[in-house]
Protein backbone atom coordinates (compact mmCIF):
# COMPACT_ATOMS: atom_id res chain seq x y z
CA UNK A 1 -9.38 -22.77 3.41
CA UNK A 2 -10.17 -20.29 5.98
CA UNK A 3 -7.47 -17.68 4.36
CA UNK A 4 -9.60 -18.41 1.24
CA UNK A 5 -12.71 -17.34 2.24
CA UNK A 6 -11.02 -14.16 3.89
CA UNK A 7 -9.80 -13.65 0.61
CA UNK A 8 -13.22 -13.81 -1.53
CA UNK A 9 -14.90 -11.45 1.08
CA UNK A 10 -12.19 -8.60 1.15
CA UNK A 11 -11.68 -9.10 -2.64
CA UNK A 12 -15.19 -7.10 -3.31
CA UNK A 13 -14.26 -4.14 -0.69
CA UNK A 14 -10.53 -3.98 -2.14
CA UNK A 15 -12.51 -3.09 -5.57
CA UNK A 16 -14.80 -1.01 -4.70
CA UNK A 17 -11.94 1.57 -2.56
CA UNK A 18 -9.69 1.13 -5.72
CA UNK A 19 -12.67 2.82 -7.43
CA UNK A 20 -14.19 5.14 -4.43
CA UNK A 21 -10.69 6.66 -3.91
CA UNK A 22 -10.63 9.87 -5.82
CA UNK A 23 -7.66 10.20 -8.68
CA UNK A 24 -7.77 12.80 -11.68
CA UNK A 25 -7.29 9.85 -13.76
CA UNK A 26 -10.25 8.36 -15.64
CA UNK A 27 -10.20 10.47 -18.84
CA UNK A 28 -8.89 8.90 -21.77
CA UNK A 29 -6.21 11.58 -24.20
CA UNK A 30 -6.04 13.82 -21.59
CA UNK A 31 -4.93 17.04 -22.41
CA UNK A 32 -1.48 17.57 -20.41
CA UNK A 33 -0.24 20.99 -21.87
CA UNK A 34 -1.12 23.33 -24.53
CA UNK A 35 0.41 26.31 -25.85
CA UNK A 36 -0.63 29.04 -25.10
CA UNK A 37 -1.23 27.18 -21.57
CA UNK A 38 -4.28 27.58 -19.44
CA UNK A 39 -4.79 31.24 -18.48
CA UNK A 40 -1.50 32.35 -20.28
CA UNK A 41 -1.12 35.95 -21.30
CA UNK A 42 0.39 36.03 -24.90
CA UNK A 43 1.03 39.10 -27.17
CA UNK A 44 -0.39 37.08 -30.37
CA UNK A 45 -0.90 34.07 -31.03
CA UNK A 46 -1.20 32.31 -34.27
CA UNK A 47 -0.67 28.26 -33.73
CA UNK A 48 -2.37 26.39 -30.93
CA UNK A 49 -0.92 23.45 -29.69
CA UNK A 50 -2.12 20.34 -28.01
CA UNK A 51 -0.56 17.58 -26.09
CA UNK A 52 -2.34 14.23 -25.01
CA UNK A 53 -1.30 11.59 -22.58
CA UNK A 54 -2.31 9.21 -25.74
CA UNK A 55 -2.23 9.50 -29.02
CA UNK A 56 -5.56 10.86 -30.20
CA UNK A 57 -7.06 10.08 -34.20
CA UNK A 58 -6.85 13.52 -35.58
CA UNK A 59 -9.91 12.57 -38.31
CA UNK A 60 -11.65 12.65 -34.63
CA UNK A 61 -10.24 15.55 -33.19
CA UNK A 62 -11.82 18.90 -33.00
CA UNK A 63 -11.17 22.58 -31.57
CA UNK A 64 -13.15 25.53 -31.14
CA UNK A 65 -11.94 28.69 -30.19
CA UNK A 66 -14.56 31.21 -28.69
CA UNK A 67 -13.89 34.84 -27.33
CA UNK A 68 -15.51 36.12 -24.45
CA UNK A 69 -19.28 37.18 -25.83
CA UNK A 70 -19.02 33.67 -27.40
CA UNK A 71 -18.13 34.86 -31.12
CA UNK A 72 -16.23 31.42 -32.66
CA UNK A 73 -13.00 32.04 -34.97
CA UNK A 74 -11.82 30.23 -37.82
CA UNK A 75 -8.95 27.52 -37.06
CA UNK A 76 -7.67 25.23 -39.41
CA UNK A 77 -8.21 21.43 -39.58
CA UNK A 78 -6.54 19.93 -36.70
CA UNK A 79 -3.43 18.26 -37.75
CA UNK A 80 -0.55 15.98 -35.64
CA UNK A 81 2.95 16.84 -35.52
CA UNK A 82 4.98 15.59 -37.23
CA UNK A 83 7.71 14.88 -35.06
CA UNK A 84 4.91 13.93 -32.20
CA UNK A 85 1.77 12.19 -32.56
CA UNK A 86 0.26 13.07 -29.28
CA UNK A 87 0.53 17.03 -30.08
CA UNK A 88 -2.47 18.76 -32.35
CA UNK A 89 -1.81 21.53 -33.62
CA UNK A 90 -4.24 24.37 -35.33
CA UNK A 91 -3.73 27.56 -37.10
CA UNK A 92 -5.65 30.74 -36.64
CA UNK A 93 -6.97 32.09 -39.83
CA UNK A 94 -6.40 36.05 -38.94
CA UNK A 95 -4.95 37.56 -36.28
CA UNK A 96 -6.54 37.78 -32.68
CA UNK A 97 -7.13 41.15 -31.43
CA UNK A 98 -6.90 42.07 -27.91
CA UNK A 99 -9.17 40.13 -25.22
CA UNK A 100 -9.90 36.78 -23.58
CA UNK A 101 -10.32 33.48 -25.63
CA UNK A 102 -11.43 29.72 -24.82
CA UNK A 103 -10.19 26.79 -26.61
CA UNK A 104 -12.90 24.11 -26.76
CA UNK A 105 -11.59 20.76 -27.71
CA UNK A 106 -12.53 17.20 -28.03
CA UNK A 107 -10.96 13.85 -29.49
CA UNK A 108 -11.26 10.41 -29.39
CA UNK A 109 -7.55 7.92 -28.56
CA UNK A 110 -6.67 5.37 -30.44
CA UNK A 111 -8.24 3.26 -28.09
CA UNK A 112 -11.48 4.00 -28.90
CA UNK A 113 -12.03 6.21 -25.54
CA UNK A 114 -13.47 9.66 -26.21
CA UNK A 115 -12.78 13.62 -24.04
CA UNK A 116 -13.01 16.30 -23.96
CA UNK A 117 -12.20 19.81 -22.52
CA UNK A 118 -11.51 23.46 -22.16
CA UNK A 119 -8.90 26.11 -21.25
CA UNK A 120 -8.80 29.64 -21.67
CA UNK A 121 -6.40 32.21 -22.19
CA UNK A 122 -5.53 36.23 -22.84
CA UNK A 123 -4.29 38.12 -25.81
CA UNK A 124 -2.42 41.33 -24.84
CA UNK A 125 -2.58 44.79 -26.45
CA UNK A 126 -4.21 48.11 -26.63
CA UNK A 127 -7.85 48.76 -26.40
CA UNK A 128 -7.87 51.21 -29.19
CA UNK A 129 -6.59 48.93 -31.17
CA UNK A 130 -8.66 46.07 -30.63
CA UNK A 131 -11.59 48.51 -31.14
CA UNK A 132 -10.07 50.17 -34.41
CA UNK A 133 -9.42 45.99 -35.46
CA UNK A 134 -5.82 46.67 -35.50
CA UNK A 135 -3.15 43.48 -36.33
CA UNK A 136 -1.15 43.24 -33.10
CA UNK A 137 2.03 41.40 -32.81
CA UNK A 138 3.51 38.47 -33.82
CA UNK A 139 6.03 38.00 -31.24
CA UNK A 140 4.94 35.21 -28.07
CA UNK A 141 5.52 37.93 -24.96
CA UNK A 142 4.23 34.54 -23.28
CA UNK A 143 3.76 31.18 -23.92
CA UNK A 144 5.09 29.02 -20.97
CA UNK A 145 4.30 25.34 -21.27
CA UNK A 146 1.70 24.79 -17.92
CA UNK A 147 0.14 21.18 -17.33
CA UNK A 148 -3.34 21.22 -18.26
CA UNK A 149 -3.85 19.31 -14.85
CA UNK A 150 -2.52 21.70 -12.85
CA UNK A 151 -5.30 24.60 -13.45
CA UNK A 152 -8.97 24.82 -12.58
CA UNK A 153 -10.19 25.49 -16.14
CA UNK A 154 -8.19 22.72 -17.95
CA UNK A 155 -9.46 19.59 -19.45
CA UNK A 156 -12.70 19.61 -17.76
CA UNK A 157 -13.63 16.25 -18.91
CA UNK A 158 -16.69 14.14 -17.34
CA UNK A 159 -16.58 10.97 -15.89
CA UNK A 160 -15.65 8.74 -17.86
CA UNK A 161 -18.09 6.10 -19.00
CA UNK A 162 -15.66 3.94 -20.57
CA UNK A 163 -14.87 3.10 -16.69
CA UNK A 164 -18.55 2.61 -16.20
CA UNK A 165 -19.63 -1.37 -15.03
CA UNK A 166 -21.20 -1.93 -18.16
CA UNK A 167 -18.06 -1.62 -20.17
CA UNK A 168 -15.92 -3.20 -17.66
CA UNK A 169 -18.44 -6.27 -17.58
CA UNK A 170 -18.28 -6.48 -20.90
CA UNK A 171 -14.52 -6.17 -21.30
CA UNK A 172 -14.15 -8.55 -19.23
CA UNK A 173 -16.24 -11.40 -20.74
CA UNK A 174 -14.65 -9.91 -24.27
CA UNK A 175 -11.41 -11.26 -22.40
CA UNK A 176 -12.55 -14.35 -20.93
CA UNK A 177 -14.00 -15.61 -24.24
CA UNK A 178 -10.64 -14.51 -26.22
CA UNK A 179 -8.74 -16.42 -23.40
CA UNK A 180 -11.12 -19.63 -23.69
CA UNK A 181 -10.86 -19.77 -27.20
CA UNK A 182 -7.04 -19.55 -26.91
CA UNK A 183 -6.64 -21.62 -24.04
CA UNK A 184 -8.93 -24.56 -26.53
CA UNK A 185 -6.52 -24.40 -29.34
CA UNK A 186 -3.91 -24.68 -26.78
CA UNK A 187 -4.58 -27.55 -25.19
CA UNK A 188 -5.61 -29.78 -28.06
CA UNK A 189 -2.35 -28.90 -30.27
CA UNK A 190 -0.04 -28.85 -27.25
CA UNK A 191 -1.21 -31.01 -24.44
CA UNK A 192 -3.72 -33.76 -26.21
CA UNK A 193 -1.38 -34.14 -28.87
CA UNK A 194 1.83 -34.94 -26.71
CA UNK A 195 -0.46 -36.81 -24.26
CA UNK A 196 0.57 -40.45 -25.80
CA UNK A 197 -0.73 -42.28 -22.50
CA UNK A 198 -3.99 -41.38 -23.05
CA UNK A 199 -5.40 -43.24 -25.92
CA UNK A 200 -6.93 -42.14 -29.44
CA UNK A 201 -10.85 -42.66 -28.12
CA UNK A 202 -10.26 -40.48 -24.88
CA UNK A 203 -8.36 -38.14 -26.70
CA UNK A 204 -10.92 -37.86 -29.69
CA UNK A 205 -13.67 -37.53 -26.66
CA UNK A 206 -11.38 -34.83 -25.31
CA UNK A 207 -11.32 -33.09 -28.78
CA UNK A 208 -15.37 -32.68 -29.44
CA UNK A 209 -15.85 -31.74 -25.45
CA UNK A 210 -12.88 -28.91 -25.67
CA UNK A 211 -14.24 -27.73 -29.40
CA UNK A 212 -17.73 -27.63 -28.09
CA UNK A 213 -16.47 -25.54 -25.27
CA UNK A 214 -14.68 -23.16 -28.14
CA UNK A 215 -18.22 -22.78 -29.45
CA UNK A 216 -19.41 -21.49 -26.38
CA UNK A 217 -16.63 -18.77 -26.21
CA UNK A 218 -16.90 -17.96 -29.93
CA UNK A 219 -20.26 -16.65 -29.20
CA UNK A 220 -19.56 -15.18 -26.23
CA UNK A 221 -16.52 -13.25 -27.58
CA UNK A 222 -18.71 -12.25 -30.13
CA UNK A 223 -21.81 -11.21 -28.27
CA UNK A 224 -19.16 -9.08 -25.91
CA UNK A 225 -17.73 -7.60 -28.94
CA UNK A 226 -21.02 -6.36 -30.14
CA UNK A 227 -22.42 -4.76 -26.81
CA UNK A 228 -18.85 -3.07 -26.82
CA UNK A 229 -20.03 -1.44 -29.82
CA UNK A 230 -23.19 -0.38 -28.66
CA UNK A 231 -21.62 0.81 -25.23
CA UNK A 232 -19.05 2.92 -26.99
CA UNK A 233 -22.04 4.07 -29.47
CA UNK A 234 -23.43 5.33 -26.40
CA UNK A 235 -20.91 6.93 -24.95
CA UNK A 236 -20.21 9.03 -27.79
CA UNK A 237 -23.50 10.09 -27.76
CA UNK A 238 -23.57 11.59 -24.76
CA UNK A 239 -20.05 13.12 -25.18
CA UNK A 240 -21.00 17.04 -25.83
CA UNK A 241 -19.78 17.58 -29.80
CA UNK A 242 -19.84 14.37 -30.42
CA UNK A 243 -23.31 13.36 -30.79
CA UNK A 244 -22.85 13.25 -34.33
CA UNK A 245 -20.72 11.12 -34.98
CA UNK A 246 -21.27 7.95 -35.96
CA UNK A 247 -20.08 4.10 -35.26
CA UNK A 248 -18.71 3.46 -39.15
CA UNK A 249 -16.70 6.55 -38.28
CA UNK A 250 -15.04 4.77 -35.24
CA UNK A 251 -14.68 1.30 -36.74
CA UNK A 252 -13.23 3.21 -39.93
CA UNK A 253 -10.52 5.32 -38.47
CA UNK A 254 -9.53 4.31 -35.31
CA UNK A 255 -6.91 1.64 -34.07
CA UNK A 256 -9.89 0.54 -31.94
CA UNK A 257 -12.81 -0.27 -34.86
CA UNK A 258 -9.77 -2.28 -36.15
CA UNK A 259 -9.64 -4.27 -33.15
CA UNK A 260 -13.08 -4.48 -32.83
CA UNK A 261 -13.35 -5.56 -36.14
CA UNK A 262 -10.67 -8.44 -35.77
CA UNK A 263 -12.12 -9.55 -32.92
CA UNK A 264 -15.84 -9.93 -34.50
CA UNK A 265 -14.22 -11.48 -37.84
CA UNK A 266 -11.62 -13.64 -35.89
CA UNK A 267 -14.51 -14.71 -33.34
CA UNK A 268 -16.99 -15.77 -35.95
CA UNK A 269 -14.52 -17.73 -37.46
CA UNK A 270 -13.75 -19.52 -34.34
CA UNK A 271 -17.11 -20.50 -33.92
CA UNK A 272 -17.54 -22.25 -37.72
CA UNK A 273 -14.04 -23.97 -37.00
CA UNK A 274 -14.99 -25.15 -33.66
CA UNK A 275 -18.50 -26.40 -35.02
CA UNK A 276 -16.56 -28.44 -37.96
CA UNK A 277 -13.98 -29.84 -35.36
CA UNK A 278 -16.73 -31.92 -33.30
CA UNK A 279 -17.60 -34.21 -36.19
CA UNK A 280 -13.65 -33.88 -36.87
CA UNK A 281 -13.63 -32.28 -40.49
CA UNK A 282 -10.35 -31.69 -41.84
CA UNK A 283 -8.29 -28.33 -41.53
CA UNK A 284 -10.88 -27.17 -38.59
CA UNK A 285 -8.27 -26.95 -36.22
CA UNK A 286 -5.68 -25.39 -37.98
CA UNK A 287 -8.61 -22.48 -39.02
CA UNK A 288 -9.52 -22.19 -35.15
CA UNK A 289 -5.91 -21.76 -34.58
CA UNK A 290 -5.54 -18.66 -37.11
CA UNK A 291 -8.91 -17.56 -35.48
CA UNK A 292 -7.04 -17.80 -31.97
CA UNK A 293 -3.92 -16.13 -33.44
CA UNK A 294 -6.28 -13.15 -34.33
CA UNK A 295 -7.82 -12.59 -30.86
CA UNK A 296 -5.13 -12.64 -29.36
CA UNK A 297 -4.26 -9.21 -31.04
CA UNK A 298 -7.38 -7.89 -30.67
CA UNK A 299 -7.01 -6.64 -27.14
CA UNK A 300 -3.87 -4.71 -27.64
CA UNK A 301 -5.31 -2.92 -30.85
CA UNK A 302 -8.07 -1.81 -29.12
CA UNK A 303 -6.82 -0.87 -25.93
CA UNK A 304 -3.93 1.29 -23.91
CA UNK A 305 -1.29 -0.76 -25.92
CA UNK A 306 -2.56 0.44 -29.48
CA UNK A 307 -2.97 4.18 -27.82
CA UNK A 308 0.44 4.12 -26.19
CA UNK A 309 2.51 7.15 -26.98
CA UNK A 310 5.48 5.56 -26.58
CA UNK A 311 6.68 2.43 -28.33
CA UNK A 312 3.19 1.39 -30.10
CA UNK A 313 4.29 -1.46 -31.76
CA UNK A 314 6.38 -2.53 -29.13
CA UNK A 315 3.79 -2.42 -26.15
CA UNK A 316 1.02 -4.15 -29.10
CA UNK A 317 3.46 -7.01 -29.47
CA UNK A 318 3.97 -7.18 -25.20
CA UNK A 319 -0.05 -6.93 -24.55
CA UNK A 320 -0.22 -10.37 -27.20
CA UNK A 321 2.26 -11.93 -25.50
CA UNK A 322 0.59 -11.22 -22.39
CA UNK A 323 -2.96 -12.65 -23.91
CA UNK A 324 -1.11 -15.83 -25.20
CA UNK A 325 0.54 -16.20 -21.91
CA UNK A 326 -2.51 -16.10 -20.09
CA UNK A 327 -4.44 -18.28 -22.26
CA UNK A 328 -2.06 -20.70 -22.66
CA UNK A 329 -1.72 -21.29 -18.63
CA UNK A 330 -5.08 -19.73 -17.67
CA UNK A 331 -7.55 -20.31 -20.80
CA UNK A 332 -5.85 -24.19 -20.94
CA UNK A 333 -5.85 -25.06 -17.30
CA UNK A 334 -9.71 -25.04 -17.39
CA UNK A 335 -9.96 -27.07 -20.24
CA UNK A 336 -7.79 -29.28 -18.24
CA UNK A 337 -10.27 -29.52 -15.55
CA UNK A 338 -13.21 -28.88 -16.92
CA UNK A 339 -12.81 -31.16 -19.82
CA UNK A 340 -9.54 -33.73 -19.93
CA UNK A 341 -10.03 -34.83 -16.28
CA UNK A 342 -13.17 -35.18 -16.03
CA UNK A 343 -13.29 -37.72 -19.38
CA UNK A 344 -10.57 -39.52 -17.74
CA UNK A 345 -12.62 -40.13 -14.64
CA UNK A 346 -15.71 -41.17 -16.47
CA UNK A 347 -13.86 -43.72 -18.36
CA UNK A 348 -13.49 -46.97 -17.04
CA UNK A 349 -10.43 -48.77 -16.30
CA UNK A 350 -7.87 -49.36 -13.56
CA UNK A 351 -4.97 -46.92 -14.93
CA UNK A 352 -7.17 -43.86 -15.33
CA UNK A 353 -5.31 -42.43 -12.19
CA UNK A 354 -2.32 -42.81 -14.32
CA UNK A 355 -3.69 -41.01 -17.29
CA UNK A 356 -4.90 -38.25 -15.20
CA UNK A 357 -0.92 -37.49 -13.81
CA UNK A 358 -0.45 -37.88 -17.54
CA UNK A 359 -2.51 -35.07 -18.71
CA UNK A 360 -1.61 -32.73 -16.01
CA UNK A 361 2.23 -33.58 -16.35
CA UNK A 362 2.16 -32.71 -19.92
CA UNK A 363 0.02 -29.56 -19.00
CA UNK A 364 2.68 -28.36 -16.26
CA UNK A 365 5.46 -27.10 -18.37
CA UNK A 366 3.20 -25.35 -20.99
CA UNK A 367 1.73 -23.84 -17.72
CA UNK A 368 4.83 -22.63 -16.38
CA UNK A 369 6.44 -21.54 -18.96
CA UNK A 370 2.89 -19.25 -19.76
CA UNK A 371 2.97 -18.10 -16.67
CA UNK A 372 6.75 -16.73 -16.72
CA UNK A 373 5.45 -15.00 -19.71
CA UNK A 374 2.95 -13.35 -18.54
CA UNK A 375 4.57 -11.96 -15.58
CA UNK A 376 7.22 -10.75 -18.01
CA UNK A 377 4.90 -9.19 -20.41
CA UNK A 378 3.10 -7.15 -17.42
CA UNK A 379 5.96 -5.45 -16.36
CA UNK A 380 6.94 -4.40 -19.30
CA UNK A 381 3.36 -2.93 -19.81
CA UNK A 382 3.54 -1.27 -16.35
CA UNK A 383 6.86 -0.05 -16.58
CA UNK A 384 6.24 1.77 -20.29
CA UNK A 385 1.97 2.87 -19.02
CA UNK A 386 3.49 4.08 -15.81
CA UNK A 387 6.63 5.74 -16.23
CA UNK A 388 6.86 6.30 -12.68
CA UNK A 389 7.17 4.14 -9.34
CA UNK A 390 4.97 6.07 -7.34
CA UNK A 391 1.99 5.86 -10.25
CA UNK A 392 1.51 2.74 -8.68
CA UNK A 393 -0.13 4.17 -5.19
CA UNK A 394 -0.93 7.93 -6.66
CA UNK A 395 -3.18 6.84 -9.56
CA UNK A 396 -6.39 4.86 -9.88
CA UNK A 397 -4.63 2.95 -12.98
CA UNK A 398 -1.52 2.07 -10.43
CA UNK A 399 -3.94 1.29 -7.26
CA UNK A 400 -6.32 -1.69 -10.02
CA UNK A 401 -2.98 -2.54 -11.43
CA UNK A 402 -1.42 -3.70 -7.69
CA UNK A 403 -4.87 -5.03 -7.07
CA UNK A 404 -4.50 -7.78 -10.50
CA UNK A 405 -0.79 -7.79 -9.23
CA UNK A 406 -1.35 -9.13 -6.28
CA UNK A 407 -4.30 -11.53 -7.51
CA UNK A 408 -2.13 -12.84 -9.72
CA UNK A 409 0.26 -13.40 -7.34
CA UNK A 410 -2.62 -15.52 -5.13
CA UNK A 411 -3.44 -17.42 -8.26
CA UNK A 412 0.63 -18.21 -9.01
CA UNK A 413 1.17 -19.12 -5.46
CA UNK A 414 -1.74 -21.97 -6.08
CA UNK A 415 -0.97 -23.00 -9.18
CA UNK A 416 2.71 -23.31 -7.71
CA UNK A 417 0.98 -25.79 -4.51
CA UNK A 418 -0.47 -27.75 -6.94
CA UNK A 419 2.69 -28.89 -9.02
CA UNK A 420 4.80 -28.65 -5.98
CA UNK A 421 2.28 -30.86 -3.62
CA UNK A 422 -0.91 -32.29 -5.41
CA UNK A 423 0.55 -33.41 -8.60
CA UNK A 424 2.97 -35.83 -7.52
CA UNK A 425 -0.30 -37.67 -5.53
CA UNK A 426 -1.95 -37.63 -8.82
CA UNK A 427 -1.40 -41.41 -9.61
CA UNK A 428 -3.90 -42.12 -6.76
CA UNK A 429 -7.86 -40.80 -6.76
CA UNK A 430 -6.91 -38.73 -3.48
CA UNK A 431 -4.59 -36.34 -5.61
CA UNK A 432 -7.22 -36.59 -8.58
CA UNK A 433 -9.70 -34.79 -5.56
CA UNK A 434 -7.35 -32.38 -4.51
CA UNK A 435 -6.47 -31.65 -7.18
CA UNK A 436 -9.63 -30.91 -8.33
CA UNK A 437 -10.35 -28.80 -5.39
CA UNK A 438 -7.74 -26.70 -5.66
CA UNK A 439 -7.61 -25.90 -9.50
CA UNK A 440 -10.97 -24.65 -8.84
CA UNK A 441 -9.96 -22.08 -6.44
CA UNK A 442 -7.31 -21.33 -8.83
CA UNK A 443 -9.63 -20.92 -11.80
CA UNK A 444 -11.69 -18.75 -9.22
CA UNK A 445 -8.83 -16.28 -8.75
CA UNK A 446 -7.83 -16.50 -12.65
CA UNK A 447 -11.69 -15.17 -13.00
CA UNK A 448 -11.61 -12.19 -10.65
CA UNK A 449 -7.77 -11.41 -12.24
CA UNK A 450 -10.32 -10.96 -15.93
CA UNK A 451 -12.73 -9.14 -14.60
CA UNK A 452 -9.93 -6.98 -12.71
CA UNK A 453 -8.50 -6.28 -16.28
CA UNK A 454 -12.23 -5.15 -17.46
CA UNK A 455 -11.90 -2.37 -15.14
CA UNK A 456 -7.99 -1.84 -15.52
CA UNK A 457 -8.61 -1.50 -19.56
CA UNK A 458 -11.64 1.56 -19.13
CA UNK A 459 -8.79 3.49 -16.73
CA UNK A 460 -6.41 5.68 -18.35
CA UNK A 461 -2.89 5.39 -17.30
């Protein structure tokens, strides 16, 4: 117990040097490169190019292109390439005459996270010619691709407030209300129902208690879903250009209103299914269960799996395995404890004991087999968000990401104890009590490991 509690009280300073240590990483789409690159000299120039560490919606991207007394020029509408959908590209209506230009741009990812920037650079040719308004030429004397990262000027973006502790917060209890909901539909289709030892009254107890407890998430998923809305309404208003624009625009057109919008739909439906399943109406667990089946996309669609530049639907399909993994070991072990066991206890009877190893035996497998899942499903994500071993340790992203890692790895290490050591005690009250005891201090490290991922999400890879 004493490593515990050393545990719990580093935890907090862990966090808060993940977050104190500087990184250029908290901008969403950042701008890696351009063409012509940050204080280039070209001989003409007559297409700009963009490329974004995610892929940005082009309905939501805009650039401005300024001289140096702050006269704008015409560009056409931003458009992706074709063979790339992280690189913008705009044209220049005429040709630029001699002298110093800024690009102003902004854009919002796929994942809902909006930023913006600047670069600047210089158009060769001869004075007189500028003056006279003289064409100069076509030809690129240079154009060298430079990392936008690597100069003072480029992508200037502000801090992020998608990082900020609001939207983590509410990230997180977006997550742990998806996971719930999961983890309730879960449990009563895979544990209750294969749990013959426990009788049809417990069980129907068991049923109500866990649906009531889907209510409770239902509105919580939803009431996180809707100050997600707000805090992203927000942010965009503060976001220089894009004061304008407004929340239909986001929910309309971008990967993340989609998933936004599936989770508010998807959530409210979980509630009305959950509310018919207490007095056990008919078909109200098989709607919670499509209900569940929608959350559990929702987080990928509207986070760094639907942005990803590489393999999009491959990394949305890994991020729902890794929600279904977690809620079917994480989201089901509390209904476990928080509801089965407790039921059992209450009841009267000498064999309760028994029906308590019953419940958690049938639970164990389902657990494990989640678990191996998950673990699976988050390297993946790492590997493809990553790229690079040393991300892990150069990068904010990498430093949160070893943080859940190794959380995870506390929280596997009990959940291993208990089936290796507590479980097979379970047919006496003394197991029922450790038991007990230790699934909550697994339950507690499954909570930090959610709101972990509430900050992980607002951090750009």
């Amino acid at each position: 117990m004493s490593k515990l509690k050393k545990l719990r009280r580093i935890t907090p300073c862990i966090v808060f040097l993940a977050f104190a240590t500087p990184a250029p990483a908290f901008a969403h789409a950042r701008l890696l490169k351009s063409i012509p690159a940050s204080g280039a000299h070209v001989a003409s120039i007559s297409v700009i190019r963009l490329w974004f560490s995610e892929r940005p919606v082009v309905r939501l991207t805009s650039v401005t292109l300024r001289d140096q007394k702050g006269a704008t020029f015409s560009l056409s509408t931003p458009q992706a390439a074709t063979d790339d959908q992280t690189q913008i590209l705009v044209s220049t209506v005429a040709a630029l005459v001699a002298g110093h230009y800024t690009v102003d741009w902004r854009t919002v990812s796929s994942d809902g996270h909006p930023s913006h920037g600047q670069f600047s650079f210089t158009v060769l040719g001869e004075p007189q010619a500028s003056a006279r308004g003289e064409v100069q030429p076509t030809s690129v004397a240079s154009s060298t691709e430079v990392s936008a990262t690597a100069l003072g000027t480029a992508a200037a973006t502000d801090d992020d407030a998608s990082a900020s502790l609001a939207n983590s917060i509410a990230r997180a209890a977006s997550f742990a209300g998806i996971l719930l909901i999961i983890g309730v539909v879960v449990f009563n289709l895979l544990v209750l129902a294969r749990s013959d030892r426990l009788g049809s009254e417990l069980v129907w107890h068991m049923e109500a208690r866990a649906a009531t407890v889907g209510v409770g998430a239902g509105i919580l998923t939803l009431a996180a879903a809707f100050a997600r809305v707000f805090l992203e309404t927000r942010m965009m208003n503060v976001m220089p250009g894009m004061e304008a624009m407004s929340m239909s625009t986001m929910l309309l057109h971008t990967l993340w209103g989609f998933g936004m919008q599936l989770q508010i739909v998807a959530a409210f439906l979980a509630v009305i299914a959950f509310s018919i399943a207490i007095p056990r109406v008919r078909f109200a667990w098989l709607i919670a269960s499509l209900a569940a089946f929608g959350l559990a996309f929702a987080p990928a669609l509207a986070g760094h799996a639907g942005a990803s530049a590489r393999f999009q639907a491959a990394m949305i399909f890994t991020d729902f395995l890794h929600v279904v993994g977690a809620a079917s070991w994480l989201g089901n072990l509390a209904c476990v404890m928080l509801v089965g066991v407790p039921i059992i206890v209450r009841a009267e009877g000498e064999d309760r004991w028994q029906r308590v190893s019953a419940l958690v035996n049938t639970f164990s497998p389902i657990a494990l087999a989640s678990a191996t899942i998950v673990v699976l499903s988050g390297v993946i994500a790492a590997a493809v968000h990553l790229e690079k071993l040393p991300a892990l340790w150069s990068t904010t992203y990498g430093r949160v990401l070893l943080l859940k890692v190794a959380v995870v790895l506390v929280t596997v290490t009990i959940g291993a104890y208990n089936f290796r050591r507590v479980q097979p005690q379970l047919v006496r009250e003394e197991g029922a009590r450790r038991l007990r005891r230790s699934a909550a201090v697994e339950l507690t490290t499954a909570a930090l490991v959610v709101l972990i991922t509430g900050f992980l999400t607002g951090i750009a890879p």
